[in-house]
N, C-alpha and C. Protein backbone atom coordinates (compact mmCIF):
# COMPACT_ATOMS: atom_id res chain seq x y z
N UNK A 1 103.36 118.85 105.20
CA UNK A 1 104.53 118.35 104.50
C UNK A 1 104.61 118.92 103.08
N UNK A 2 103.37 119.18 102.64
CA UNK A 2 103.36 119.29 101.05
C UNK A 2 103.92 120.88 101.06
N UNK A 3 103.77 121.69 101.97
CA UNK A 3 104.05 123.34 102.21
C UNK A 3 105.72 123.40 102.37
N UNK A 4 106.14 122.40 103.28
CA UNK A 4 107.38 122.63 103.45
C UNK A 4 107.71 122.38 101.81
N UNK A 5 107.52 121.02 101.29
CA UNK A 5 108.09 120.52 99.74
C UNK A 5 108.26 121.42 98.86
N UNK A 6 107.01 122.46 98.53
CA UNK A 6 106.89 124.17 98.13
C UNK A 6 108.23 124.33 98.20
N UNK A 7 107.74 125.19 99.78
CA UNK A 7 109.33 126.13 99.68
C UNK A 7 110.93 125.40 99.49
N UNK A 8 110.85 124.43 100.05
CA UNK A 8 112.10 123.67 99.56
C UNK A 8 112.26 123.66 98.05
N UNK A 9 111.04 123.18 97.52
CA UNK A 9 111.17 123.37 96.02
C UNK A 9 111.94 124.41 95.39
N UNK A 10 111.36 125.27 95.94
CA UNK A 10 111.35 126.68 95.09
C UNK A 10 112.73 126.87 95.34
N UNK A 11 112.92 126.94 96.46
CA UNK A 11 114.06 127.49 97.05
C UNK A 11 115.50 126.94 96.49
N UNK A 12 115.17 125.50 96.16
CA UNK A 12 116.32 124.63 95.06
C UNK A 12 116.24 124.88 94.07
N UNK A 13 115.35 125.05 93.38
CA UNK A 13 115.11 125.09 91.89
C UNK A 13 115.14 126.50 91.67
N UNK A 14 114.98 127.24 92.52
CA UNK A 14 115.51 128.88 92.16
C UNK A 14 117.14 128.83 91.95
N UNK A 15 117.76 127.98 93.13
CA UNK A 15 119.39 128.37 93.20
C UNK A 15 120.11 127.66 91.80
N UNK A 16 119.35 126.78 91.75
CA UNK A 16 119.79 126.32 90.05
C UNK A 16 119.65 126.42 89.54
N UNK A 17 118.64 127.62 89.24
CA UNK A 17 118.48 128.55 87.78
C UNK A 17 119.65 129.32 87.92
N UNK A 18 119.82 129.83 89.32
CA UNK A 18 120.68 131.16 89.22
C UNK A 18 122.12 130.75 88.97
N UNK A 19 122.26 129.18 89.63
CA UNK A 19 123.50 128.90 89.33
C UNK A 19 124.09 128.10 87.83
N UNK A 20 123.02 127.51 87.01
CA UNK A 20 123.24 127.31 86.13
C UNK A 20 123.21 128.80 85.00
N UNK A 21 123.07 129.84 85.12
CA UNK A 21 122.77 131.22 84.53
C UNK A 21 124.50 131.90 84.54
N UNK A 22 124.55 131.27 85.89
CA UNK A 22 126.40 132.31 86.30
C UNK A 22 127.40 131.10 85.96
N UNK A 23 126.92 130.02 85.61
CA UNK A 23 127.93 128.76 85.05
C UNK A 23 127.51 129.54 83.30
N UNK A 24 126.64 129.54 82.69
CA UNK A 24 126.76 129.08 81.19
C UNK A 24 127.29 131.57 81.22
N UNK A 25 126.85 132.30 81.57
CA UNK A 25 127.42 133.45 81.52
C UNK A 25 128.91 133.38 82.12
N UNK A 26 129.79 132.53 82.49
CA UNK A 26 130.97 132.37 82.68
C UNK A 26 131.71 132.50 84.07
N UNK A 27 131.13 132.59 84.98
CA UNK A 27 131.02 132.68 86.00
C UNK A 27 132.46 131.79 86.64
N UNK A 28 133.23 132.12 87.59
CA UNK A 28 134.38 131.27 88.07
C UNK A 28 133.81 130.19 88.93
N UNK A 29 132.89 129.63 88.52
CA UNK A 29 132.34 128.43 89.62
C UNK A 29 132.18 127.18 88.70
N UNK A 30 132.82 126.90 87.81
CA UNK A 30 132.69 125.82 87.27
C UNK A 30 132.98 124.59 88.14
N UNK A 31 134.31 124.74 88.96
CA UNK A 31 134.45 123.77 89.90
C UNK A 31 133.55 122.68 90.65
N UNK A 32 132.28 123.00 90.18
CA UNK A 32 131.08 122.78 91.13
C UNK A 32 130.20 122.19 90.40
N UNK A 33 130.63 122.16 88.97
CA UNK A 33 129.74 121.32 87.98
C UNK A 33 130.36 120.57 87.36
N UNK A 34 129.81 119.82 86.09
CA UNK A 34 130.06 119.53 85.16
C UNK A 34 131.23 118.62 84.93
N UNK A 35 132.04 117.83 86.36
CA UNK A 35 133.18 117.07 86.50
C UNK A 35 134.23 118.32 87.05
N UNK A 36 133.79 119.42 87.28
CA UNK A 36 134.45 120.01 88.08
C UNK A 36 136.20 119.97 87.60
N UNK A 37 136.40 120.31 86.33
CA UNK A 37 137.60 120.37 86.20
C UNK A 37 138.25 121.47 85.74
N UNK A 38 137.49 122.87 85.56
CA UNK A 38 137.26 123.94 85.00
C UNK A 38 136.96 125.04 85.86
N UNK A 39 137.74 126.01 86.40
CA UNK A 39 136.55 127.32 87.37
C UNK A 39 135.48 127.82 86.22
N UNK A 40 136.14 128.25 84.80
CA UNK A 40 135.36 128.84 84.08
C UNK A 40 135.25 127.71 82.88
N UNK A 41 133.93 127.37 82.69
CA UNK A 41 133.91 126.15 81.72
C UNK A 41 133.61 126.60 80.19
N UNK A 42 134.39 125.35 79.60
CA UNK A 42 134.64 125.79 78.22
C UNK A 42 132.81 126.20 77.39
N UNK A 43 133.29 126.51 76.42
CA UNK A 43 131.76 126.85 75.05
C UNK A 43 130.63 125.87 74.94
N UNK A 44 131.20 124.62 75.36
CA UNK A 44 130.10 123.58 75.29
C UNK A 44 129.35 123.41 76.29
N UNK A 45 130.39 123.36 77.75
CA UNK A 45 129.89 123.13 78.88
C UNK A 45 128.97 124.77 78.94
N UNK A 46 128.96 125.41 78.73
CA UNK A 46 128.38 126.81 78.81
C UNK A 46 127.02 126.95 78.35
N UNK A 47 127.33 126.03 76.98
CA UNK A 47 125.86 126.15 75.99
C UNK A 47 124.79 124.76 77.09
N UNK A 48 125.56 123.95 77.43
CA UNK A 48 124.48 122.70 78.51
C UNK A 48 124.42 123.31 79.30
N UNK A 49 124.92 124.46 80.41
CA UNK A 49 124.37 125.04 81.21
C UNK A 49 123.22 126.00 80.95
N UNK A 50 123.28 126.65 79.85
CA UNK A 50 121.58 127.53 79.65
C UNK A 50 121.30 126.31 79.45
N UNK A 51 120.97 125.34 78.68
CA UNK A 51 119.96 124.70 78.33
C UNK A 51 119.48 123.82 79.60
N UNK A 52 120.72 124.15 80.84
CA UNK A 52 120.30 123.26 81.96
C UNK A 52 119.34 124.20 82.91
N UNK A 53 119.69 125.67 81.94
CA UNK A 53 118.17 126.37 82.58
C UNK A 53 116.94 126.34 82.29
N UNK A 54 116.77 125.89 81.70
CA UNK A 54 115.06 125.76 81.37
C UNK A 54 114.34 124.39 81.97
N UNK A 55 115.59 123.13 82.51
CA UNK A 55 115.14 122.50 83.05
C UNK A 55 114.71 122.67 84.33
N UNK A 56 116.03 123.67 84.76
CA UNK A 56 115.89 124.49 86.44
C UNK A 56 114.71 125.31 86.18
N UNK A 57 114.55 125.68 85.16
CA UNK A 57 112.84 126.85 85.42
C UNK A 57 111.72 125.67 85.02
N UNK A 58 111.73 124.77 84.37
CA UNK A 58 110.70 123.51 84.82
C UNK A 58 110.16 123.31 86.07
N UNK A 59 111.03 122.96 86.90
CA UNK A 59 111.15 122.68 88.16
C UNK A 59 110.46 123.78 88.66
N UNK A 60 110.82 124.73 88.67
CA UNK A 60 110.63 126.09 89.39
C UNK A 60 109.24 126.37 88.74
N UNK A 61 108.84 126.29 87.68
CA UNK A 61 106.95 126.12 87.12
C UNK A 61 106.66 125.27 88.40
N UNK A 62 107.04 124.34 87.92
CA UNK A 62 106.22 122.62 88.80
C UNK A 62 105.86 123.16 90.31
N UNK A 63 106.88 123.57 90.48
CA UNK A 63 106.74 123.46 92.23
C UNK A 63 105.74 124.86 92.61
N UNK A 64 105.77 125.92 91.60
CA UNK A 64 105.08 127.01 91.76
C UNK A 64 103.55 126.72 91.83
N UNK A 65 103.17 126.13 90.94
CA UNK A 65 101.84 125.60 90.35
C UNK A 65 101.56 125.20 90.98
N UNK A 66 102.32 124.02 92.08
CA UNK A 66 101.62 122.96 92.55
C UNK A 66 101.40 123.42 93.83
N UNK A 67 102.30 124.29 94.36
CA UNK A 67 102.15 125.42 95.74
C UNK A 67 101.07 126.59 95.75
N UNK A 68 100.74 126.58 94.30
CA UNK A 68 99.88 127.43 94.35
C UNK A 68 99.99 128.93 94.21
N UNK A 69 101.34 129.30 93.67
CA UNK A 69 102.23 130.83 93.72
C UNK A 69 101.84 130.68 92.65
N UNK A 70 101.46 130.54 91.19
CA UNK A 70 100.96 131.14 90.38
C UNK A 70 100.14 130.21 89.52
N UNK A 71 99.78 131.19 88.45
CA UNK A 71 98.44 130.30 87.97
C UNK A 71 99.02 129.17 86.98
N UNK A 72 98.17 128.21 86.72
CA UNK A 72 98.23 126.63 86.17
C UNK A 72 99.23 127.43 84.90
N UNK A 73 100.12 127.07 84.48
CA UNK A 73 101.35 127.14 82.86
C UNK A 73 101.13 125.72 82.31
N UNK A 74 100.75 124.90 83.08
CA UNK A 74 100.98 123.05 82.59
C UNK A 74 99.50 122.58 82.09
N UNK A 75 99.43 121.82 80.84
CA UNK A 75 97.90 121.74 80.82
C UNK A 75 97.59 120.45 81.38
N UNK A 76 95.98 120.72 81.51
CA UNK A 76 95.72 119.93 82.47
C UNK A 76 96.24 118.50 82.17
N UNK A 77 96.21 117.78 83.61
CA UNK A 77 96.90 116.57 83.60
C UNK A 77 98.51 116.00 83.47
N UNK A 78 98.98 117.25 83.42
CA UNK A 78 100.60 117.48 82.90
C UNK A 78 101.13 117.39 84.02
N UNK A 79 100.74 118.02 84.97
CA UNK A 79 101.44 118.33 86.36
C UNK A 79 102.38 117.53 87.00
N UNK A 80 101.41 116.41 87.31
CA UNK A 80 101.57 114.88 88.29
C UNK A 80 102.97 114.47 87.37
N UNK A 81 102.79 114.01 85.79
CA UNK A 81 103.65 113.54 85.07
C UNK A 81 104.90 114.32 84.97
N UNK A 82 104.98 115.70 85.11
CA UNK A 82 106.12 116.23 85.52
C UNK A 82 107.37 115.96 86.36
N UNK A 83 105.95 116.20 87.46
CA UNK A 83 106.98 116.29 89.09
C UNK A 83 107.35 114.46 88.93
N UNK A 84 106.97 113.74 88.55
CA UNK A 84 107.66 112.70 88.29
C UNK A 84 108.64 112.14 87.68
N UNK A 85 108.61 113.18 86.66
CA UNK A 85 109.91 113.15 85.62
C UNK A 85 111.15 113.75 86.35
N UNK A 86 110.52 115.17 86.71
CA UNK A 86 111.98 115.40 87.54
C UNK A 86 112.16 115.10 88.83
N UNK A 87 110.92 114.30 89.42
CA UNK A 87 111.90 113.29 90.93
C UNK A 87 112.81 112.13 90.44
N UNK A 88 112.15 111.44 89.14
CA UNK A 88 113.22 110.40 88.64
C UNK A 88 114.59 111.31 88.05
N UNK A 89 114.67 112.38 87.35
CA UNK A 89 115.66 112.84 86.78
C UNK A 89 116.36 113.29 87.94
N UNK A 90 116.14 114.10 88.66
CA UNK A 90 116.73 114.47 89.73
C UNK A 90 117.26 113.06 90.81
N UNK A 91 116.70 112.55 90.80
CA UNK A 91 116.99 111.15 91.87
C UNK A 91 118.30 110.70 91.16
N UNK A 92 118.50 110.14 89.78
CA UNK A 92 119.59 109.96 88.74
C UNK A 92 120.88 110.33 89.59
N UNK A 93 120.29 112.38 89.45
CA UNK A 93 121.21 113.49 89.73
C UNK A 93 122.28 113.35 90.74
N UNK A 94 121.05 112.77 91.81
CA UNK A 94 121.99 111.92 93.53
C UNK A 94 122.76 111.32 92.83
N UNK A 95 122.95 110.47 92.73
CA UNK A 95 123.86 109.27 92.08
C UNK A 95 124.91 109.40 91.45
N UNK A 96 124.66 110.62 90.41
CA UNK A 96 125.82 110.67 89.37
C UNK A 96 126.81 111.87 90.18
N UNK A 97 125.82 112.81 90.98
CA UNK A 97 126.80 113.46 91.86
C UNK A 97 127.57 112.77 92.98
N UNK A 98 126.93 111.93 93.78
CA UNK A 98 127.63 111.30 94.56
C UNK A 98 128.87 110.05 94.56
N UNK A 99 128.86 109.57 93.16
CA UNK A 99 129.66 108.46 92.66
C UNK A 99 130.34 108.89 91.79
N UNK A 100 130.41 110.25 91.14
CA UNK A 100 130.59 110.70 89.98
C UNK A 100 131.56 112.25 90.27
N UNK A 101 130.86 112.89 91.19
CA UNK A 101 131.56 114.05 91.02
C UNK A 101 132.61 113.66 92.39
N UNK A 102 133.62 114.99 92.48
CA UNK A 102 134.40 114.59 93.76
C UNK A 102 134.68 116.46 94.49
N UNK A 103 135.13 116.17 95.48
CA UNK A 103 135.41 117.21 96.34
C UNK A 103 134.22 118.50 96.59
N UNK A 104 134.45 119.84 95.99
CA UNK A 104 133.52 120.70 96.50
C UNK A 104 132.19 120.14 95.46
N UNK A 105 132.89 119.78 94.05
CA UNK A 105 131.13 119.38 92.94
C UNK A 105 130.22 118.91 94.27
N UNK A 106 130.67 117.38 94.68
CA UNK A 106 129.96 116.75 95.62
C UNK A 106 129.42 117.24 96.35
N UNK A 107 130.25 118.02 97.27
CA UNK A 107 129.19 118.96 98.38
C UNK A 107 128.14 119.84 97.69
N UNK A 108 128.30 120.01 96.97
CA UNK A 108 127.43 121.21 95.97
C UNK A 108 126.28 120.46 95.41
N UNK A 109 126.73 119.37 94.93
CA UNK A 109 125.69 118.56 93.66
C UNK A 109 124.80 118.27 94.66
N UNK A 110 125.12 117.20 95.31
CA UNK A 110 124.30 115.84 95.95
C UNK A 110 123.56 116.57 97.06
N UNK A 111 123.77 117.90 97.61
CA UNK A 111 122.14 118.55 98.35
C UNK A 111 121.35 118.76 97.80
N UNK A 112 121.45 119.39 96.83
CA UNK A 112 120.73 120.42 95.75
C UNK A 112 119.94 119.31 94.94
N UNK A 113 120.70 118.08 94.19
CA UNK A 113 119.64 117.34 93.59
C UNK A 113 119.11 116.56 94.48
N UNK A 114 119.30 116.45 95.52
CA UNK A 114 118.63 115.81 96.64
C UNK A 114 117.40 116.65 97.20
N UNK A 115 117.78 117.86 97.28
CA UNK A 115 116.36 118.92 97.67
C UNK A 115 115.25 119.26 96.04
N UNK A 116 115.82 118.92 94.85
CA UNK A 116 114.91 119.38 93.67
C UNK A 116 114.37 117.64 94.26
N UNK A 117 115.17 116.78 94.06
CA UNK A 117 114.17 115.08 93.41
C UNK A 117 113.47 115.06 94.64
N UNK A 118 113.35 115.20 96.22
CA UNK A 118 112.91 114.96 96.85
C UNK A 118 111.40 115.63 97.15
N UNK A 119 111.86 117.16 96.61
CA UNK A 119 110.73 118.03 96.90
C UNK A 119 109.37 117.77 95.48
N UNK A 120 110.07 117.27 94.64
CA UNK A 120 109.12 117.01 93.41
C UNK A 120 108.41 115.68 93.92
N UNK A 121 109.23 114.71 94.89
CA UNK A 121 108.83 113.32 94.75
C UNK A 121 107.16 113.46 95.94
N UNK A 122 107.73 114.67 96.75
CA UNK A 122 106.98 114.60 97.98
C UNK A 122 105.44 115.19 97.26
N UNK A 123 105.89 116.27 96.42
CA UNK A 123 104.67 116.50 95.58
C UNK A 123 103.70 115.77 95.00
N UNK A 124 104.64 114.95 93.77
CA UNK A 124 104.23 113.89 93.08
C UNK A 124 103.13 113.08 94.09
N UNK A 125 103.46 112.60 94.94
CA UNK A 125 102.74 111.41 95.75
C UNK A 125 101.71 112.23 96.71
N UNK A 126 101.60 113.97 96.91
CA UNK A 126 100.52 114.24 97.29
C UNK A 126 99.18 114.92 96.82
């Protein structure tokens, strides 16, 4: 279980680096974030999307480390407290996408933070 959580990990937390990277570089997919009211989102929403990359490359550390694809970045004891932070932050994510966003956001949001909080949570607890 913990192997599948890996690649699921990775595999989410890669697409939301890449997709938070082509949201804050201007990318016509705004539709899909951020209240989705924008293809190309304004200067602010742009500047929270990089900064929503470094949370997506958090993730993408966490799940690496803990899979074992590269060497320890977290010092010791950091790890566990991580993947916990972003199964609760990500878990949030469900919620605010699913009650919060509407039409394609939704389809878009509520897998994706459902595959980062789940794959961190499955970690966390092994």
């Amino acid at each position: 279980m913990a192997t599948a959580a890996v690649v699921i990990g990775l595999v989410a937390f890669g697409w939301l680096t890449l997709f938070q990277i082509a949201l804050a570089a201007g990318a016509p997919i705004g539709h899909l974030a951020w209240g989705g009211a924008a293809r190309v989102l304004p200067k602010g929403l742009r500047v929270a999307s990089a900064l929503s990359v470094l949370l997506a490359l958090l993730g993408l550390l966490a799940i690496a480390e803990t899979g074992g694809v590269i060497a320890p970045v977290f010092p010791e004891g950091w790890l566990r407290p991580v993947l916990w932070g972003l199964a609760g932050l990500f878990g949030l994510s469900v919620l605010t996408n699913l009650f919060g966003a509407r039409g394609l956001e939704r389809l878009h949001g509520v897998p994706l933070a459902l595959l980062c909080a789940g794959s961190c949570l499955v970690l966390a607890l092994s």
